[in-house]
Every structure is written in structure tokens, then in C-alpha cells.
C-alpha atoms as a PDB file:
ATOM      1  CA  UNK A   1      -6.419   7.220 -15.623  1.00  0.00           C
ATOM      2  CA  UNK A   2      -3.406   6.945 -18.165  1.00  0.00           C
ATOM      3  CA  UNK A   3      -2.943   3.494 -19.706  1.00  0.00           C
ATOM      4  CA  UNK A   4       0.592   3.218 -17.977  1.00  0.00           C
ATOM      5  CA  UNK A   5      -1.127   3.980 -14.805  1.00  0.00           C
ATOM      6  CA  UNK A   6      -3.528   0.804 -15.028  1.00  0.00           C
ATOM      7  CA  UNK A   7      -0.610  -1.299 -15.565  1.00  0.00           C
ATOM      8  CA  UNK A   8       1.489  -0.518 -13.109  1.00  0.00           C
ATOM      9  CA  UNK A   9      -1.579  -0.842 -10.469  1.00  0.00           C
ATOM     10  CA  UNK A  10      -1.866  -4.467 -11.809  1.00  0.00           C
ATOM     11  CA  UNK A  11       1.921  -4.952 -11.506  1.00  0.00           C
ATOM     12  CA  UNK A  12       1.740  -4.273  -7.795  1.00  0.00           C
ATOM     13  CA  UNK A  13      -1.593  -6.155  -7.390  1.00  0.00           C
ATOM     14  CA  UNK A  14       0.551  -8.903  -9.027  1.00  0.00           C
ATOM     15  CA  UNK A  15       3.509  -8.372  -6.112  1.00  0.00           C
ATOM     16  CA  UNK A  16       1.428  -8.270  -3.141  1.00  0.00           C
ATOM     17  CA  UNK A  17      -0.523 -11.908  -4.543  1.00  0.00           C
ATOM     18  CA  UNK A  18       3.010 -13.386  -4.538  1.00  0.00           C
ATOM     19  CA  UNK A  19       3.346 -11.902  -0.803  1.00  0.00           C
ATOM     20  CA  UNK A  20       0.728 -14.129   0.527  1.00  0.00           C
ATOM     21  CA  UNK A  21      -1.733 -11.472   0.373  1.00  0.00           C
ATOM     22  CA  UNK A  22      -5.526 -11.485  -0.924  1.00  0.00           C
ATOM     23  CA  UNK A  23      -6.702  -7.749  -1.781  1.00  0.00           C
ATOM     24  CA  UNK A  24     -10.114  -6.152  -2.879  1.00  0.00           C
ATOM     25  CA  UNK A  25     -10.439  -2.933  -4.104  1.00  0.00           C
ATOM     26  CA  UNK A  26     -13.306  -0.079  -3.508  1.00  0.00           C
ATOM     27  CA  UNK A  27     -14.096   3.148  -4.594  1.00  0.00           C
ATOM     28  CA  UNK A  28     -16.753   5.424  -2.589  1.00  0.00           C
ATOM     29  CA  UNK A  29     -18.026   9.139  -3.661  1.00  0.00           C
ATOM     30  CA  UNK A  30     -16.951  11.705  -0.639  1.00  0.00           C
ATOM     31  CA  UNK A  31     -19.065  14.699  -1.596  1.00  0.00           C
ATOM     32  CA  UNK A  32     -18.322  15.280  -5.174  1.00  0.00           C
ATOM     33  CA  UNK A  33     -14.649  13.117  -5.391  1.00  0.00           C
ATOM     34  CA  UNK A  34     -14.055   9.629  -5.850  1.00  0.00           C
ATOM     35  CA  UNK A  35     -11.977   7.687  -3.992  1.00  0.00           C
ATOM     36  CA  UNK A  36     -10.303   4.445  -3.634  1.00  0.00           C
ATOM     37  CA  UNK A  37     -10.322   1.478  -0.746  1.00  0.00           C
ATOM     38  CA  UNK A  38      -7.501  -1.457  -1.331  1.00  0.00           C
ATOM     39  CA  UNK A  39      -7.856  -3.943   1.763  1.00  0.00           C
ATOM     40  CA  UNK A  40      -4.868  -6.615   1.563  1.00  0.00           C
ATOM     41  CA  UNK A  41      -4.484  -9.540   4.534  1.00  0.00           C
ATOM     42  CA  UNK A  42      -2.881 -12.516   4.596  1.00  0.00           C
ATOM     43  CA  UNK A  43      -3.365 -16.152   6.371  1.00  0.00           C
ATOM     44  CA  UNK A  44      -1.565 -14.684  10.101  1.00  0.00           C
ATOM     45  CA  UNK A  45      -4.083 -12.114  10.556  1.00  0.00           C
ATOM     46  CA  UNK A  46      -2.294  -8.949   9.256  1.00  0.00           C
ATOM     47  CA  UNK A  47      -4.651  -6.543   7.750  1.00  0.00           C
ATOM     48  CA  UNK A  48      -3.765  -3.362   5.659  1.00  0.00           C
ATOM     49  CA  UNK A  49      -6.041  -0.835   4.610  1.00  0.00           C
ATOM     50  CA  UNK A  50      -5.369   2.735   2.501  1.00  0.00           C
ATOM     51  CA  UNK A  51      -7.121   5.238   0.771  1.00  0.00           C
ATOM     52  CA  UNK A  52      -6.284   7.554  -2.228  1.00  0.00           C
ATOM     53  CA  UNK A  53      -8.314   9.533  -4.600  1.00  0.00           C
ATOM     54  CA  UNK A  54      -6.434   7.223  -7.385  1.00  0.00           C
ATOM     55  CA  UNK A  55      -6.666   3.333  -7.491  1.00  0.00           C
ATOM     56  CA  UNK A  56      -2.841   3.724  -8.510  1.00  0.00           C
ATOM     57  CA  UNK A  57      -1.778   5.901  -5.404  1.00  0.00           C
ATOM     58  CA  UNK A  58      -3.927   3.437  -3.312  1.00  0.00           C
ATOM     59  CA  UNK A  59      -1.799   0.321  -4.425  1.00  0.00           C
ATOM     60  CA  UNK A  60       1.242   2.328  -4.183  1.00  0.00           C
ATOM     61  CA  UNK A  61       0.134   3.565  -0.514  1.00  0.00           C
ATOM     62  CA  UNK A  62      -0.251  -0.665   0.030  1.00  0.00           C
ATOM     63  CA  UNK A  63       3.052  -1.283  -1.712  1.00  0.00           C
ATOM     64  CA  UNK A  64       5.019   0.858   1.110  1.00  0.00           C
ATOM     65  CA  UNK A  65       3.162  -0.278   3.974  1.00  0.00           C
ATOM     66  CA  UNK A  66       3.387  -3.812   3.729  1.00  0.00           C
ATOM     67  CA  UNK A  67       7.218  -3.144   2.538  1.00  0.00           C
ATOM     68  CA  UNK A  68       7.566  -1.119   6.007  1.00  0.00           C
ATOM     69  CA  UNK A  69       5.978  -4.101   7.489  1.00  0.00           C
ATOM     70  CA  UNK A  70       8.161  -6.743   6.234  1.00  0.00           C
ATOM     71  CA  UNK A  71      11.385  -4.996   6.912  1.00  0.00           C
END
């Protein structure tokens, strides 16, 4: 993972907080690759969860669904 890529994770991490969300964050072997689990809610019962094989593409994956949500 590039150093600009571990910021930019926490940026959106940051973003979805300030949405009202809580998150936690995963990662699982599947066969030989590693992949990533981010799990956001918040306090009216709406649950997201995504996968990626990046913890970057994950939170980027959460970033558009809960902005296709909110629209």
C-alpha cells in the first residue's frame, strides 16, 4: 500500500464518522489473496457492507454507496 493510499483511506474514514456512521474494518485470506471487509451503520438502522482486495478500494466502494444512499 502506497503512503498516499493510507491517507486517503483515513480521509474517508474521517467523512463517513462526520456522517453519523460507526465503521470497522476486516481483512480475510480467500485462497491465497487478501481481502478487505468495511461495515459502516448508523443510529436508524442502515447498514453498509463492501469488499475489495484493497482497504482503500473498500472505503472508496463505502464512500459511493452511502453517497448513492443519501442522494
Amino acid at each position: 500500500m502506497k503512503n498516499s493510499d493510507r491517507q486517503y483511506w483515513k480521509i474517508i474514514a474521517d467523512e463517513i464518522v462526520k456522517a453519523g456512521y460507526t465503521y470497522g474494518v476486516s481483512r480475510e485470506m480467500v485462497g491465497n489473496s487478501l481481502h478487505y471487509v468495511v461495515d459502516a451503520r448508523n443510529g436508524d438502522g442502515h447498514r453498509f457492507v463492501v469488499h475489495s482486495d484493497t482497504k482503500l478500494g473498500a472505503f472508496l466502494a463505502l464512500q459511493k454507496s452511502l453517497s448513492t444512499h443519501d442522494a
